[in-house]
C-alpha atoms as a PDB file:
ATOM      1  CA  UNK A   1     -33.993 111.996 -75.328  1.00  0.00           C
ATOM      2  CA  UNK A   2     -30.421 111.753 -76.901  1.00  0.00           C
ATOM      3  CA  UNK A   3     -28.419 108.299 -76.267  1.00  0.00           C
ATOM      4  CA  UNK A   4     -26.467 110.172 -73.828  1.00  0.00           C
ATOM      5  CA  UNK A   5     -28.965 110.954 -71.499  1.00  0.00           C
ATOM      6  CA  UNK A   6     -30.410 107.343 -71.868  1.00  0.00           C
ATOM      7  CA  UNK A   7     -26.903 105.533 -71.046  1.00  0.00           C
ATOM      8  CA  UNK A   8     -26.590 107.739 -68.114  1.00  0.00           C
ATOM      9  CA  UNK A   9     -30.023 106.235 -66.921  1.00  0.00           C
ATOM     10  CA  UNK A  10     -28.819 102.732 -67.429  1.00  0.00           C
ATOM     11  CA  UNK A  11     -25.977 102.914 -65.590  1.00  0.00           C
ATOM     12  CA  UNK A  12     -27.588 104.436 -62.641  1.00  0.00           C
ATOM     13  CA  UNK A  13     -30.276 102.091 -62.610  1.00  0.00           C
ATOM     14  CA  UNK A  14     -27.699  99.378 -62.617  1.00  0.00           C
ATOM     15  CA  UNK A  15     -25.617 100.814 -59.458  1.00  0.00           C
ATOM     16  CA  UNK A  16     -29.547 101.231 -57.715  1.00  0.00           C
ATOM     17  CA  UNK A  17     -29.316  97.232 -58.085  1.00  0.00           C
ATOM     18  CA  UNK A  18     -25.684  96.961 -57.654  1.00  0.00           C
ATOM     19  CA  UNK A  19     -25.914  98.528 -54.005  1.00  0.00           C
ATOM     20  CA  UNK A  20     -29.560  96.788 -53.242  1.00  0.00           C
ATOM     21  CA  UNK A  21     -28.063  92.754 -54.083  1.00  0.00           C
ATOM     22  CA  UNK A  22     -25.282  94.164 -51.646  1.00  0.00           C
ATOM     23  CA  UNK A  23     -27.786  95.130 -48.605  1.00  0.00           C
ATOM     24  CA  UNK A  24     -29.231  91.694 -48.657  1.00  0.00           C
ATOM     25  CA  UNK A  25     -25.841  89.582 -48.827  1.00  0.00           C
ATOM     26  CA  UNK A  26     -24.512  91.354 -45.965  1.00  0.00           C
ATOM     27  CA  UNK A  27     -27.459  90.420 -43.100  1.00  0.00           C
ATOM     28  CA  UNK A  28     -27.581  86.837 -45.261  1.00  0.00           C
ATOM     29  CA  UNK A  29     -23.415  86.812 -43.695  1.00  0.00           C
ATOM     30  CA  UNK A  30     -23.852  87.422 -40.390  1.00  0.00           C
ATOM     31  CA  UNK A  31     -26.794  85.259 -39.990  1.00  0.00           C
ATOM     32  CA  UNK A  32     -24.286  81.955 -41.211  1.00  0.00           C
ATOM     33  CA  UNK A  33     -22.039  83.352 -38.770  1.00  0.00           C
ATOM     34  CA  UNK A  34     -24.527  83.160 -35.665  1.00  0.00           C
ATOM     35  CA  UNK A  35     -25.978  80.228 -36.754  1.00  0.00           C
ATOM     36  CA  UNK A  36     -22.343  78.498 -36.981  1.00  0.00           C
ATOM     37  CA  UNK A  37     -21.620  79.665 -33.460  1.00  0.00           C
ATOM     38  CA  UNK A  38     -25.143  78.386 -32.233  1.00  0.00           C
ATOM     39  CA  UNK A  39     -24.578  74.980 -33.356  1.00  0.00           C
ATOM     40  CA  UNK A  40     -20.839  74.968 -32.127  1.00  0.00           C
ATOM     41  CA  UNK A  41     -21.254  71.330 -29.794  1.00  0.00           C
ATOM     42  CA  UNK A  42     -21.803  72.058 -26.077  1.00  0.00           C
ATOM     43  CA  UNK A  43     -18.683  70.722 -24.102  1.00  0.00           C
ATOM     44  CA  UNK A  44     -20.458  67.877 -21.969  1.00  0.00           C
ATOM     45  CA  UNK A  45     -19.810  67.020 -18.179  1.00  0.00           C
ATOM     46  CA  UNK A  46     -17.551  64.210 -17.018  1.00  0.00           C
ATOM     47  CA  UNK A  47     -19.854  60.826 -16.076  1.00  0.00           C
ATOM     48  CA  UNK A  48     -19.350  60.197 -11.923  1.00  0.00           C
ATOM     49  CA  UNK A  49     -20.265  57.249 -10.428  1.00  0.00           C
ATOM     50  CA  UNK A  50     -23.330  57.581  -8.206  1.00  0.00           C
ATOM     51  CA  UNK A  51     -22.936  58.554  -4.472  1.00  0.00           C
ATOM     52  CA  UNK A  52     -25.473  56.699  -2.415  1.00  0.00           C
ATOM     53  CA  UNK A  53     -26.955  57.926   0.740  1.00  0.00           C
ATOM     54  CA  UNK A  54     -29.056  54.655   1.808  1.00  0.00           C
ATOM     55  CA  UNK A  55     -27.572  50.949   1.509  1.00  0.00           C
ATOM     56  CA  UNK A  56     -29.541  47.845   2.304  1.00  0.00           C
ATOM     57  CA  UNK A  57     -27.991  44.649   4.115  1.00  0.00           C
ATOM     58  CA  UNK A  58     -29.496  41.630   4.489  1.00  0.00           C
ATOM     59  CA  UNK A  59     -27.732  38.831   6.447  1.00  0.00           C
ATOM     60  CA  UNK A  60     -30.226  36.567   5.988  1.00  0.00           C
ATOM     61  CA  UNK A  61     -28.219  36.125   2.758  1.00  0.00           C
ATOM     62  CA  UNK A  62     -25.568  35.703   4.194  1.00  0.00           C
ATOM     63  CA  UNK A  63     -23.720  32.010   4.348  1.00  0.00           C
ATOM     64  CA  UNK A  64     -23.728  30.355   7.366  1.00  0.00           C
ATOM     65  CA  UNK A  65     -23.270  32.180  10.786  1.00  0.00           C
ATOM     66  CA  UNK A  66     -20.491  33.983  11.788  1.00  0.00           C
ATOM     67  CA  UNK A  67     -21.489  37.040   9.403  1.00  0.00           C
ATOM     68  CA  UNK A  68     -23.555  38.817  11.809  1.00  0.00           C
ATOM     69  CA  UNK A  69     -23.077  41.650  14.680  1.00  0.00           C
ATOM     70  CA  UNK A  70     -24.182  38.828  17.010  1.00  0.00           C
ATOM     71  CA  UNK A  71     -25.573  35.807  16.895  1.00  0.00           C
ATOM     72  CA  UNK A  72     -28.676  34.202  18.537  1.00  0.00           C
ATOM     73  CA  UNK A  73     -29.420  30.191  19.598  1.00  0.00           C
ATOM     74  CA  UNK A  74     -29.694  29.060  16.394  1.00  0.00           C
ATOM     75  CA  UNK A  75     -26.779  30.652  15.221  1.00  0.00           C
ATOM     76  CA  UNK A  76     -29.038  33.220  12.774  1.00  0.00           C
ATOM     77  CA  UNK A  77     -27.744  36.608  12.446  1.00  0.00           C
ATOM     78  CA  UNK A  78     -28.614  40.089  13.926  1.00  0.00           C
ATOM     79  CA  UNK A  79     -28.515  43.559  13.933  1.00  0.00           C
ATOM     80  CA  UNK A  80     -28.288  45.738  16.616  1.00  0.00           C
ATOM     81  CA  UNK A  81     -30.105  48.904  16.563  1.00  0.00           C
ATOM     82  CA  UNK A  82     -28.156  52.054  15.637  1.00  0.00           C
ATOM     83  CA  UNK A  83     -25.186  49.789  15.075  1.00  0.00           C
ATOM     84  CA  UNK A  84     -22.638  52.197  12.339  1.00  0.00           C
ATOM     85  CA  UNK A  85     -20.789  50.869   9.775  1.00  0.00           C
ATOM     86  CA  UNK A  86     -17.555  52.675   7.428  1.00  0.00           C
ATOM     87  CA  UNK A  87     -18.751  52.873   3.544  1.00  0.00           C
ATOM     88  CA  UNK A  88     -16.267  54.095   1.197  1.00  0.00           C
ATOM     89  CA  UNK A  89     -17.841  55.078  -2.185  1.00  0.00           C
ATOM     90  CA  UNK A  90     -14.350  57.062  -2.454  1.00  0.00           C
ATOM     91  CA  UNK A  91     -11.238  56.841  -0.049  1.00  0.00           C
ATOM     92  CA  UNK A  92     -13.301  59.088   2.237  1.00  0.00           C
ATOM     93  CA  UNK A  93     -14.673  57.227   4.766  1.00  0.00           C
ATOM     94  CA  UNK A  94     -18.181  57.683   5.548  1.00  0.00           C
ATOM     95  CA  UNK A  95     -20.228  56.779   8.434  1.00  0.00           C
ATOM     96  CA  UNK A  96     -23.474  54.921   8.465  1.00  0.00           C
ATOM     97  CA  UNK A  97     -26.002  54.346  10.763  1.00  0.00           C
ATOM     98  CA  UNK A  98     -28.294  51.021  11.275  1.00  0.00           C
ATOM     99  CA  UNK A  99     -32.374  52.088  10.861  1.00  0.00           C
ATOM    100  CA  UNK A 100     -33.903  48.950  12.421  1.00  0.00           C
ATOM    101  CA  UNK A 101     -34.279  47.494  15.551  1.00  0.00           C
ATOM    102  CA  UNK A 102     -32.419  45.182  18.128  1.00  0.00           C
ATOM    103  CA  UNK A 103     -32.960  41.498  16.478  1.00  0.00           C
ATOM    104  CA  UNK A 104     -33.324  42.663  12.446  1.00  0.00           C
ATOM    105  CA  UNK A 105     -31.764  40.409   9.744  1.00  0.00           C
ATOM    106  CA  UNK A 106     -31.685  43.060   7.388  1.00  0.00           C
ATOM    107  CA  UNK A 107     -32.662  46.939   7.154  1.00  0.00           C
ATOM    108  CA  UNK A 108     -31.328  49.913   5.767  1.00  0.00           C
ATOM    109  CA  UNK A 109     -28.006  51.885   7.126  1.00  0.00           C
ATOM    110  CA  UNK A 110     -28.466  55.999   6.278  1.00  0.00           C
ATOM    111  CA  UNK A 111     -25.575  58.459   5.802  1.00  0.00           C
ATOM    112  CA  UNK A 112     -24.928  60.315   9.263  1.00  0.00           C
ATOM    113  CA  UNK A 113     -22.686  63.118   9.400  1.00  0.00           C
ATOM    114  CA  UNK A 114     -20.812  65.285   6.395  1.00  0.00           C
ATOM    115  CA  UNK A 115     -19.806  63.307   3.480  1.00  0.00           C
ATOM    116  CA  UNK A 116     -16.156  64.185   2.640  1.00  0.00           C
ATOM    117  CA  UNK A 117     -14.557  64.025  -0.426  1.00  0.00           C
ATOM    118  CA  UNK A 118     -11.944  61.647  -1.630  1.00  0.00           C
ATOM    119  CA  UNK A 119     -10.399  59.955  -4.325  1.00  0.00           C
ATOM    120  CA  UNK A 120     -12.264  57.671  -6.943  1.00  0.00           C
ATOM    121  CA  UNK A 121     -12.239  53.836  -6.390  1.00  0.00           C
ATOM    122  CA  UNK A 122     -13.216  51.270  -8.828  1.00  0.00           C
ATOM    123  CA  UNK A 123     -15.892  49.705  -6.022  1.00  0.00           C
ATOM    124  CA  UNK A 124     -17.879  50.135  -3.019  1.00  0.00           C
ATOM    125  CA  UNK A 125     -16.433  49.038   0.111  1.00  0.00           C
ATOM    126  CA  UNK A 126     -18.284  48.238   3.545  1.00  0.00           C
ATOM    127  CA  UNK A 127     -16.745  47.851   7.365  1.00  0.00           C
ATOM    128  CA  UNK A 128     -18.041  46.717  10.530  1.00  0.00           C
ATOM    129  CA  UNK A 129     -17.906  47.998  12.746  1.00  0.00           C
ATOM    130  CA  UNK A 130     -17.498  51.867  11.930  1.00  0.00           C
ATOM    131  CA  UNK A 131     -14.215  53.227  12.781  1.00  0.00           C
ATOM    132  CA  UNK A 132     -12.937  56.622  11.933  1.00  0.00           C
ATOM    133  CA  UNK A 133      -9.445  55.111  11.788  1.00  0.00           C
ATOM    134  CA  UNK A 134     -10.762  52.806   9.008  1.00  0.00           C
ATOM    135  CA  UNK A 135      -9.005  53.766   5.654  1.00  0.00           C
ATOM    136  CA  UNK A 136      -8.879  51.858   2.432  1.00  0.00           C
ATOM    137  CA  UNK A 137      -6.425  52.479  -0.763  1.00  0.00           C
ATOM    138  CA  UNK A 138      -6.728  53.364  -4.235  1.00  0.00           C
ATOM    139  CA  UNK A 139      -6.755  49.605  -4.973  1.00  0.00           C
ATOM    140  CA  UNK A 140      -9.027  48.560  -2.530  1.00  0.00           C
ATOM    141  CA  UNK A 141      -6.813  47.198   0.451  1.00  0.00           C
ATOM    142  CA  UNK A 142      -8.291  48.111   3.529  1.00  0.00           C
ATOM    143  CA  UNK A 143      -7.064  49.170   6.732  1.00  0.00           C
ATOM    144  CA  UNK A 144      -8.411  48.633  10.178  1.00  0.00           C
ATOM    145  CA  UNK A 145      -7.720  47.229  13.379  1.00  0.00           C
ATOM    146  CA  UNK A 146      -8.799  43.669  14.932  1.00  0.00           C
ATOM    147  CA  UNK A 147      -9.510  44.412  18.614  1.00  0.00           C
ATOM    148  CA  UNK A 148      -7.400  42.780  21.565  1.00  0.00           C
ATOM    149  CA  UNK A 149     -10.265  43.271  23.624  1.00  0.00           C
ATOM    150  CA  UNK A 150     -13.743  42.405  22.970  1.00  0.00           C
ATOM    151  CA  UNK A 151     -16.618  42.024  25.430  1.00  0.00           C
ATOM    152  CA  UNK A 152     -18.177  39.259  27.060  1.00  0.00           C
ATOM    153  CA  UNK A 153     -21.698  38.269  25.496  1.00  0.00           C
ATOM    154  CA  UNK A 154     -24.067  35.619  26.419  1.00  0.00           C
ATOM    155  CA  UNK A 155     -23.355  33.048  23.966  1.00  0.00           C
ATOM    156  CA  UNK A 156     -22.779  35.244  20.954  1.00  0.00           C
ATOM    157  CA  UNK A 157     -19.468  37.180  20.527  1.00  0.00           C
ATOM    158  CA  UNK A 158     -19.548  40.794  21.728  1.00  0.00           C
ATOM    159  CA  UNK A 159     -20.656  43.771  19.807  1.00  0.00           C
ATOM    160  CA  UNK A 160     -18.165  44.944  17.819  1.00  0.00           C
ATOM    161  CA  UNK A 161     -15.685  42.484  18.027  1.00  0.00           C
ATOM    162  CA  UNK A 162     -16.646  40.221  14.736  1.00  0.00           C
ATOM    163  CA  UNK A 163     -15.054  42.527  12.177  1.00  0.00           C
ATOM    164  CA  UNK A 164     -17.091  41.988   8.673  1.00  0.00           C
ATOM    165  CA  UNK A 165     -16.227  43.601   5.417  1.00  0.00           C
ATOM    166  CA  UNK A 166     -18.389  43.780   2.273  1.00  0.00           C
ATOM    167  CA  UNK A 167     -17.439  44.381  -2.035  1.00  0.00           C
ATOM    168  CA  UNK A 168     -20.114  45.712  -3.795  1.00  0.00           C
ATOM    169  CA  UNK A 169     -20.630  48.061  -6.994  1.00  0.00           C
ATOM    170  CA  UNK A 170     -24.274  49.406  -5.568  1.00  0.00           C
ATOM    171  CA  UNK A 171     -26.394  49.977  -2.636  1.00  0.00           C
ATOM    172  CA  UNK A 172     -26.883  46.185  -1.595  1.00  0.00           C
ATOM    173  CA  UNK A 173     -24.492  44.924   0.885  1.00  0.00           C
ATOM    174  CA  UNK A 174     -23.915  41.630   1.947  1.00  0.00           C
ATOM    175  CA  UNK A 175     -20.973  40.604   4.746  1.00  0.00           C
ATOM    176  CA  UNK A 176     -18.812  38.510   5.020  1.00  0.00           C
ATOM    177  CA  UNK A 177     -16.724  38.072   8.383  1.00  0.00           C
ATOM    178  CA  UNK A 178     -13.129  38.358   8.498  1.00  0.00           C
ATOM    179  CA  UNK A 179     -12.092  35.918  11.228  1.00  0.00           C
ATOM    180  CA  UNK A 180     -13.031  32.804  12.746  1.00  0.00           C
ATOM    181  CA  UNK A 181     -14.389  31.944  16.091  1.00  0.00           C
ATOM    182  CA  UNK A 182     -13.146  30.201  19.233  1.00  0.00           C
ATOM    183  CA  UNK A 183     -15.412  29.063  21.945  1.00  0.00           C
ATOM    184  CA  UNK A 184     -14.144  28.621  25.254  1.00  0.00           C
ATOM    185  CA  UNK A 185     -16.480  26.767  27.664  1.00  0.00           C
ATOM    186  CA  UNK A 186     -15.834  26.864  31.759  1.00  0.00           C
ATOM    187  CA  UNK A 187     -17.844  25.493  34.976  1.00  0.00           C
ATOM    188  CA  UNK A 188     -16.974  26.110  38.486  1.00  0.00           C
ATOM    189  CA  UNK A 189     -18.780  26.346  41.603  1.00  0.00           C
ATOM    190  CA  UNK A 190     -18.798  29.571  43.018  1.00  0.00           C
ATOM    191  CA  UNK A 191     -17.049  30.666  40.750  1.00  0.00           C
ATOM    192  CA  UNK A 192     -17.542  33.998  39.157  1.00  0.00           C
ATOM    193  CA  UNK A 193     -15.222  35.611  35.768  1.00  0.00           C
ATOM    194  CA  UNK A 194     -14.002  39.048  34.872  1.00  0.00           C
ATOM    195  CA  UNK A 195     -12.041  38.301  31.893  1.00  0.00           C
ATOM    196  CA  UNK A 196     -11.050  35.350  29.942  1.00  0.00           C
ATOM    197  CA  UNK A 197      -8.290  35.750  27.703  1.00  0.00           C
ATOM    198  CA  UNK A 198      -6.623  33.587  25.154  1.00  0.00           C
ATOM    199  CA  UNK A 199      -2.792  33.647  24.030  1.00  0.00           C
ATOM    200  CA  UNK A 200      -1.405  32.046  21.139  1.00  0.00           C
ATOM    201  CA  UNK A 201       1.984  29.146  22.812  1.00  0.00           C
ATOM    202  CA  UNK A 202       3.747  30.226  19.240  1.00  0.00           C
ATOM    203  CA  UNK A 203       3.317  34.182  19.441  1.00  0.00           C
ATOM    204  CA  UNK A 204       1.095  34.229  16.578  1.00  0.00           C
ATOM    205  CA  UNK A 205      -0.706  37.331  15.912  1.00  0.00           C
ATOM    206  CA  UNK A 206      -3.907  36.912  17.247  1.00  0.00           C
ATOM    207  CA  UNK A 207      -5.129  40.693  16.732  1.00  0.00           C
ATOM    208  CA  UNK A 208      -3.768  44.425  15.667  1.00  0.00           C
ATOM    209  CA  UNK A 209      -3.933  46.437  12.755  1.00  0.00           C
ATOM    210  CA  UNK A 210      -4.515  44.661   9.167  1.00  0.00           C
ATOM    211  CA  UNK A 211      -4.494  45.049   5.730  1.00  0.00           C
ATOM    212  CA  UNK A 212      -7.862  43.350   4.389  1.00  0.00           C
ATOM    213  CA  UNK A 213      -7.847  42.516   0.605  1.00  0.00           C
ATOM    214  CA  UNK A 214     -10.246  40.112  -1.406  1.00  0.00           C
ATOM    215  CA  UNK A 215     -10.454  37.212  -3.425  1.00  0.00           C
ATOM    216  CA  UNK A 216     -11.611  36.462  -6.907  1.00  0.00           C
ATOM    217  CA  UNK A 217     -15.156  35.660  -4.762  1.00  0.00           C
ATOM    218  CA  UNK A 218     -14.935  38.809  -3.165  1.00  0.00           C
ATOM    219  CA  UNK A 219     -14.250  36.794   0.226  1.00  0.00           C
ATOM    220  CA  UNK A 220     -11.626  38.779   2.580  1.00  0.00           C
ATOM    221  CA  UNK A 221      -7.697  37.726   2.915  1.00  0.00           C
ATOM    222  CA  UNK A 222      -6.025  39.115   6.242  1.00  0.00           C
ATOM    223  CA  UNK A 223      -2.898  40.176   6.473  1.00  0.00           C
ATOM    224  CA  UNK A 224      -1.584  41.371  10.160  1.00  0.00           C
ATOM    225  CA  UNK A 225       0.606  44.101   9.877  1.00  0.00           C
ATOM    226  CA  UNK A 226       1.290  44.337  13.787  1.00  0.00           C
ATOM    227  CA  UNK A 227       0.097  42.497  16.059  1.00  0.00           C
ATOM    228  CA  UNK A 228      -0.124  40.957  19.749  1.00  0.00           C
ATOM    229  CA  UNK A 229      -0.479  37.158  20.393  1.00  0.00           C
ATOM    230  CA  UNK A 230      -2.959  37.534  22.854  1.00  0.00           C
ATOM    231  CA  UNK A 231      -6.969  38.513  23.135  1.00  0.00           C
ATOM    232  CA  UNK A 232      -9.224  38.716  26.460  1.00  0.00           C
ATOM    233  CA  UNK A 233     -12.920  38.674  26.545  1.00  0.00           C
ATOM    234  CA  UNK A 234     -13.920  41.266  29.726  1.00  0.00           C
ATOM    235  CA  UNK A 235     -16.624  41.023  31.355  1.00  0.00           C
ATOM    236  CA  UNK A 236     -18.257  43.821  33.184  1.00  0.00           C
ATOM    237  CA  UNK A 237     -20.232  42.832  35.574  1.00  0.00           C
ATOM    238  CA  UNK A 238     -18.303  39.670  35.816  1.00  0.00           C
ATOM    239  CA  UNK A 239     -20.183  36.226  35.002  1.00  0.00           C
ATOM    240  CA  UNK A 240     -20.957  33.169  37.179  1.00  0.00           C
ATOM    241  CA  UNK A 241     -20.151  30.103  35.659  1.00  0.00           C
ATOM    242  CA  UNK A 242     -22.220  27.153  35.191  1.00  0.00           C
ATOM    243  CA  UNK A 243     -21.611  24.239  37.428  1.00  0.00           C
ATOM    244  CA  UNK A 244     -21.360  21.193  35.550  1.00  0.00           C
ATOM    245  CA  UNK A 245     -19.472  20.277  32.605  1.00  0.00           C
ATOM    246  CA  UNK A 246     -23.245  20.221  30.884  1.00  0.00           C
ATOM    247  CA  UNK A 247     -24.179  23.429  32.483  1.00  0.00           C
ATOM    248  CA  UNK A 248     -20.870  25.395  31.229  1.00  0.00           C
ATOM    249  CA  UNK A 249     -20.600  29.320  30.082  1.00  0.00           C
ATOM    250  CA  UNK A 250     -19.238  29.557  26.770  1.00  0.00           C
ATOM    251  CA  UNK A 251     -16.485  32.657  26.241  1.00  0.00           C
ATOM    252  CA  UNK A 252     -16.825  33.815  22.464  1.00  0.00           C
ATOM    253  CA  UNK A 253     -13.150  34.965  20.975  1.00  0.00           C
ATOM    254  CA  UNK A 254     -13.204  36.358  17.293  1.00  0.00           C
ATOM    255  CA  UNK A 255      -9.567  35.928  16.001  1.00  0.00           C
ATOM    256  CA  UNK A 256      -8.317  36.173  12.503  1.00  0.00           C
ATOM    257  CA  UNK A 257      -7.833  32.987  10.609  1.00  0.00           C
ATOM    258  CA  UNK A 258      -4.204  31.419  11.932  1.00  0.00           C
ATOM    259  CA  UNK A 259      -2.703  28.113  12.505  1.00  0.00           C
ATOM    260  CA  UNK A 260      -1.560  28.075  16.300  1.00  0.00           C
ATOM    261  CA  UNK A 261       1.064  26.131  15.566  1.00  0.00           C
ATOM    262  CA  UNK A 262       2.238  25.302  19.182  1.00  0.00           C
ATOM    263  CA  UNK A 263      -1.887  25.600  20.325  1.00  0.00           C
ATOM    264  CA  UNK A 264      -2.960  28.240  22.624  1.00  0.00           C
ATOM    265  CA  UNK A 265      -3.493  28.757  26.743  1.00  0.00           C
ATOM    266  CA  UNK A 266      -6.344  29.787  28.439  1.00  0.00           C
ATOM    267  CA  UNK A 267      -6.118  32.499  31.371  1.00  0.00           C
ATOM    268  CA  UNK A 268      -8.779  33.189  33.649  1.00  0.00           C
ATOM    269  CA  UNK A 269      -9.123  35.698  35.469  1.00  0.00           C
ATOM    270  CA  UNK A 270     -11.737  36.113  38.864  1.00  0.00           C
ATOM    271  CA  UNK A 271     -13.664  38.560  39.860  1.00  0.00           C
ATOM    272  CA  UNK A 272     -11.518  38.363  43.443  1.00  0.00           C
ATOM    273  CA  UNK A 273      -8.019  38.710  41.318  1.00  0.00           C
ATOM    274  CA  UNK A 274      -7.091  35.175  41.415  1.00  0.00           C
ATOM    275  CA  UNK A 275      -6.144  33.590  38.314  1.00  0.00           C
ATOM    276  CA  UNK A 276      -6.767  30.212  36.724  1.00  0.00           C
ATOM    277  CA  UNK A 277      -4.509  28.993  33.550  1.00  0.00           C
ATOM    278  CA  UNK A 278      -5.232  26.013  31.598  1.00  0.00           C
ATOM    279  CA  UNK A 279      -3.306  25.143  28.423  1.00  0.00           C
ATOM    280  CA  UNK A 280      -3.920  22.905  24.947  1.00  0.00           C
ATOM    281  CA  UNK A 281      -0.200  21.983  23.045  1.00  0.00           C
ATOM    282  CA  UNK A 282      -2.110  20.975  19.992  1.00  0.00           C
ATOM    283  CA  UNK A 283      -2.257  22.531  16.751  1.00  0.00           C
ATOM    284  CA  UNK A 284      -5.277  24.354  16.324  1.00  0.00           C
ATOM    285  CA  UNK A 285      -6.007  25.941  12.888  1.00  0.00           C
ATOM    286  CA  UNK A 286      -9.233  28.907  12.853  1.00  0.00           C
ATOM    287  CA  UNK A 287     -10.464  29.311   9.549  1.00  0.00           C
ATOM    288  CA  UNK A 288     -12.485  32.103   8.397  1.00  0.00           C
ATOM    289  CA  UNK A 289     -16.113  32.273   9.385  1.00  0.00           C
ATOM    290  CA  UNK A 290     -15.767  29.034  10.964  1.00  0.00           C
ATOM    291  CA  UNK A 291     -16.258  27.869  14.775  1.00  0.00           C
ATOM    292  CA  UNK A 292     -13.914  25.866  16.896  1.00  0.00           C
ATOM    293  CA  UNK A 293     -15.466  24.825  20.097  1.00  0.00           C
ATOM    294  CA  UNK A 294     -13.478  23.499  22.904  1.00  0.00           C
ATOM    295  CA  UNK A 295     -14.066  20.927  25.668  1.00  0.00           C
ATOM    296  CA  UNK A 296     -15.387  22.232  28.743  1.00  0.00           C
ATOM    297  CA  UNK A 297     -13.440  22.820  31.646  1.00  0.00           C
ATOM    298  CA  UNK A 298     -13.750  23.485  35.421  1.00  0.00           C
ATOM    299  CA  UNK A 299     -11.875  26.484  36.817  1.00  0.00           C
ATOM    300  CA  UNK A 300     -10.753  26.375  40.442  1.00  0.00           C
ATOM    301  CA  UNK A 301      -9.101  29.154  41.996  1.00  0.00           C
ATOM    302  CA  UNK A 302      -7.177  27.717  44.912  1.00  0.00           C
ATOM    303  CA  UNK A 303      -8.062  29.197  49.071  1.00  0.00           C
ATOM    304  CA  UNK A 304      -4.961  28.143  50.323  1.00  0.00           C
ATOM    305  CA  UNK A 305      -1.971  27.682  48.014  1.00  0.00           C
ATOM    306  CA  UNK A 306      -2.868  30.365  45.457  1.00  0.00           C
ATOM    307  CA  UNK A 307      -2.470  34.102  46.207  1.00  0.00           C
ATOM    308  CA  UNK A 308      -4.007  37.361  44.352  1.00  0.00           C
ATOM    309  CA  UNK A 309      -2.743  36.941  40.828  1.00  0.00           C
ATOM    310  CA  UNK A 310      -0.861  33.868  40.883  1.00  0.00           C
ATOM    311  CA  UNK A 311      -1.982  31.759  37.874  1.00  0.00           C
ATOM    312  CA  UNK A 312      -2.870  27.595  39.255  1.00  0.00           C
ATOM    313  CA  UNK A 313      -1.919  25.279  36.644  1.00  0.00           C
ATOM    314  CA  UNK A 314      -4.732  23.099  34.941  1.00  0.00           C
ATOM    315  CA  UNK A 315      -2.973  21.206  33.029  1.00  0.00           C
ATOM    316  CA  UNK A 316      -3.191  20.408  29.310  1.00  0.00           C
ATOM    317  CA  UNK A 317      -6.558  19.635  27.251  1.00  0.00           C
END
């Protein structure tokens, strides 16, 4: 074998491994390139805050009476069954529905209906009573609407008519009321009621639609944005009063807190049409979740001198 023929062996052995290294490198290439693109980071979902179908309130833990749908003889508070409240977990308002029984302290209040969708909100708000026309802002100001007319209950306000409102960032909910509480007390003999109502001597706003913010305690701040000085209890079937200024029926008014700067007079009105008026020119002030009880009173609606809704003077108390 001449050196020729040998160098022409060498240098194809060399290409053999030349073109060999190559087969392996290339593979080697696009295996780094998969594995880059396998551990490229997964693009993670935006954190929401949790939407809760259940919330618990207890208002045993609540302070004092007048948070509470109603209110028995020792002034402890109460549910009603199926009683429906406004949550907003978002500006949406959703409705909730009471799961205990008539008389409950506390119990749990499930989601009823479709939850909507709305903008995000730093907290969870809470309304009684439910109201579709309930609506709160992106900052937390509620809006709702104190009722004019609330119904006559034996010694306890009627249902519905103390407003409550509750701050919370989870599930537990604990209410506070938004007004205060008159008590009217009457006697009479014979006598029997189908509305009471109340109206404020200085035109103060005694109910209407409100803007409901809160405090550094989370307690509510009212702020009437129109309003009508006046609020009637109705009672249907109409009420017989007690007969004695000891043996009086007490008229429950739930009015937003308000100085009545020129005090307040008292209308009553009979189940025959005739009307009874009776006024107090004091200063009264109603604080929030307070009660102001008044002197009793007898109502007389005149045979005689008095016609069919003509109001008889009783005089200041």
């Amino acid at each position: 074998m001449n050196m020729k023929t040998i160098n022409s062996i060498f240098i194809c052995a060399s290409a053999l491994i030349f073109l060999a290294c190559s087969k392996v490198a290339a593979p080697s290439e696009a295996a780094d390139k998969a594995l880059v693109e396998f551990s490229r980071p997964v693009q993670q979902e935006e954190n929401t805050t949790p939407r809760y179908t259940v919330f618990y309130a207890d208002l045993s833990a609540s302070a004092y009476i007048p948070s509470k749908v109603y209110i028995d003889e020792a002034y402890k508070t109460r549910w009603n069954a199926g009683d429906m409240i406004s949550i907003f977990q978002t500006t949406a308002n959703e409705c909730f529905e009471f799961q205990g029984n008539d008389g409950d302290r506390a119990g749990a209040f499930e989601a009823i209906g479709q939850v909507d969708e709305g903008n995000a909100i730093d907290d969870i708000y809470a309304v009684y009573p439910y109201s579709q026309e309930t609506g709160i802002t992106s900052a937390g100001v509620l809006g709702l609407t104190l009722s004019s007319v609330q119904n006559y209950e034996y010694k306890s306000y009627g249902r519905g008519a103390n407003t409550m409102v509750c701050k919370t960032s989870d599930e537990q909910l604990f209410f506070k009321s938004v007004g205060g509480f008159l008590v009217i007390k009457l006697y009479g003999t014979n006598v029997s009621v189908s509305s009471v109502s109340v109206s404020a001597n200085g035109e103060e706003a005694l109910a209407g639609t409100a803007n409901v913010s809160f405090d550094n305690e989370d307690s509510p701040l009212v702020a009437i944005t129109q309003g009508t000085p006046s609020v009637s209890v109705v009672c249907e079937p109409a009420v017989t009063l007690g007969s004695s200024a000891t043996d009086y029926t007490e008229f429950w008014f739930v009015l937003p807190p308000v100085t009545l700067s020129e005090g307040f007079t008292v209308t009553v009105t009979g189940a025959n049409g005739k009307t009874y008026e009776k006024v107090s020119r004091k200063q009264r002030v109603i604080d929030r979740n307070t009660i102001t009880p008044m002197t009793p009173f007898e109502v007389v609606f005149s045979t005689n001198q008095i016609g069919d809704g003509e109001e008889q003077d009783g005089g200041d108390y």
